[in-house]
Protein backbone atom coordinates (compact mmCIF):
# COMPACT_ATOMS: atom_id res chain seq x y z
CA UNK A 1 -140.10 -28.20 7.95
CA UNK A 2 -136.80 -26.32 6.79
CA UNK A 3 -135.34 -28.15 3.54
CA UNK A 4 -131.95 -29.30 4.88
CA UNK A 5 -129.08 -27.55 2.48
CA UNK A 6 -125.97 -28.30 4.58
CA UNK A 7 -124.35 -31.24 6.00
CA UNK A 8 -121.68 -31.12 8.73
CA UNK A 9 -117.99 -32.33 7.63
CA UNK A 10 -115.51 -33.12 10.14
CA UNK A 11 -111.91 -31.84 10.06
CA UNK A 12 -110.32 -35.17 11.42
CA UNK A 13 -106.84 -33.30 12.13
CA UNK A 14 -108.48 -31.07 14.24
CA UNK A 15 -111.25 -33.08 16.46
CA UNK A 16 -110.45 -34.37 19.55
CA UNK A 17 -112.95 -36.49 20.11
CA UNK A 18 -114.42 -34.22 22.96
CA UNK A 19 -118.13 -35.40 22.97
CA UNK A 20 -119.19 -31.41 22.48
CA UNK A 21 -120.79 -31.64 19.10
CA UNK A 22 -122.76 -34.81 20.08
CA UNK A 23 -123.64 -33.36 23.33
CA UNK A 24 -125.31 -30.53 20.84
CA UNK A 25 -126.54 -32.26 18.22
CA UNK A 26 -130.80 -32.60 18.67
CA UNK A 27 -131.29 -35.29 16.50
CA UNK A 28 -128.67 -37.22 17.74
CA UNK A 29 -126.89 -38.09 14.01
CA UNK A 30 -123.22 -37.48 15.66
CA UNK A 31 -121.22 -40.32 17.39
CA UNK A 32 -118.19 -40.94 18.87
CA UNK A 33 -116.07 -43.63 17.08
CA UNK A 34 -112.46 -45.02 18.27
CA UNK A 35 -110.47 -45.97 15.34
CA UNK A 36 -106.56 -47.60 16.51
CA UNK A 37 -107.10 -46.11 19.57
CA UNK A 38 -107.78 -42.83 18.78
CA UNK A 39 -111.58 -41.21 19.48
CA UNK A 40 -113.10 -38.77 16.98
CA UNK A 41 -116.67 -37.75 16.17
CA UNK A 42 -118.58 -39.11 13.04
CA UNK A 43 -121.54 -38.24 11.29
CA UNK A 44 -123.52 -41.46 11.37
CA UNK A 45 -126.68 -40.61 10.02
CA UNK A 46 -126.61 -37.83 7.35
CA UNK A 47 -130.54 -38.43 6.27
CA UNK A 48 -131.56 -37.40 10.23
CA UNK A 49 -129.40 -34.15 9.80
CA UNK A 50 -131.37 -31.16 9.84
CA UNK A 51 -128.13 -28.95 8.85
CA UNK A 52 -129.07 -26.76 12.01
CA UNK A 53 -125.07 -26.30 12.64
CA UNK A 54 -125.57 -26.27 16.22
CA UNK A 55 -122.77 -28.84 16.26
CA UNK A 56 -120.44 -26.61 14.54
CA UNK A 57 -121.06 -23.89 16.42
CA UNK A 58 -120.28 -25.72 19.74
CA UNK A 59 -117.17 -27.29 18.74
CA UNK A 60 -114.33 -25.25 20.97
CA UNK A 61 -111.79 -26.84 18.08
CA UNK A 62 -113.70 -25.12 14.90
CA UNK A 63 -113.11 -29.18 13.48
CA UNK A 64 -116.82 -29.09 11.66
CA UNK A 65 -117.85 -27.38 8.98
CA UNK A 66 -121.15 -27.20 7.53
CA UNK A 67 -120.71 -27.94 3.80
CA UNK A 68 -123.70 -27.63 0.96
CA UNK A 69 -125.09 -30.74 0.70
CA UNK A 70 -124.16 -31.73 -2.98
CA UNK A 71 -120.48 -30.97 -2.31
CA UNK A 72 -120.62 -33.09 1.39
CA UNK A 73 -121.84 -35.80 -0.64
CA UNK A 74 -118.75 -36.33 -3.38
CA UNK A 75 -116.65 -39.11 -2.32
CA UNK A 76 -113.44 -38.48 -0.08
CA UNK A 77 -111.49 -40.89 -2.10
CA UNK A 78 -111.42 -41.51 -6.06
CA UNK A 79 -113.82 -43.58 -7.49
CA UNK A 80 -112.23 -45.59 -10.35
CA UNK A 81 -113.46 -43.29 -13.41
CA UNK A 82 -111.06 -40.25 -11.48
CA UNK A 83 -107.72 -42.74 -11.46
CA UNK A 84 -105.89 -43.98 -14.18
CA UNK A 85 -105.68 -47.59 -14.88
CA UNK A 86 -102.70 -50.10 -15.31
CA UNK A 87 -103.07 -52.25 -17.76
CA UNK A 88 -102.22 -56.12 -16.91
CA UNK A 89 -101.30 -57.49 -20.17
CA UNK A 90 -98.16 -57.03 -20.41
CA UNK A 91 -96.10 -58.65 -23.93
CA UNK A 92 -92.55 -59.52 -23.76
């Protein structure tokens, strides 16, 4: 079995929530989420990617991209040692 090395990352601004990349996708780790109304795909299951790309490939909208799987991994927002804290004690 192929060591997996790459996990797909989906551009948000540029899916469309088209079905294509789940349609592709073997062992079936894509879905389709709605979020306020609005459908997009997700990856749901990043331990059952193989990192075959197959999904990026298909996608007419070129909104996935297969990223090495240390970097796909990092947080998409801070985690409280990379923002500054405000202290609460304030003296007057």
């Amino acid at each position: 079995m192929k060591k997996q090395t790459a996990l797909p990352v989906i551009d948000l601004a540029r899916c469309t929530g088209c079905g294509w990349c789940v349609a592709a996708c073997a062992p079936h780790v894509l879905s389709l989420e709605t979020v306020s109304g609005v459908k997009r795909s997700s990856l749901h299951d990043a331990a059952g990617c193989t990192g075959c790309a197959l999904c990026a490939v298909r996608c007419p909208f070129d909104a996935i991209a297969m990223v090495k799987k240390a970097a796909a991994a990092k947080p998409q927002t801070p985690s409280i040692s990379q923002t500054s804290l405000v202290s609460t004690n304030a003296t007057d």
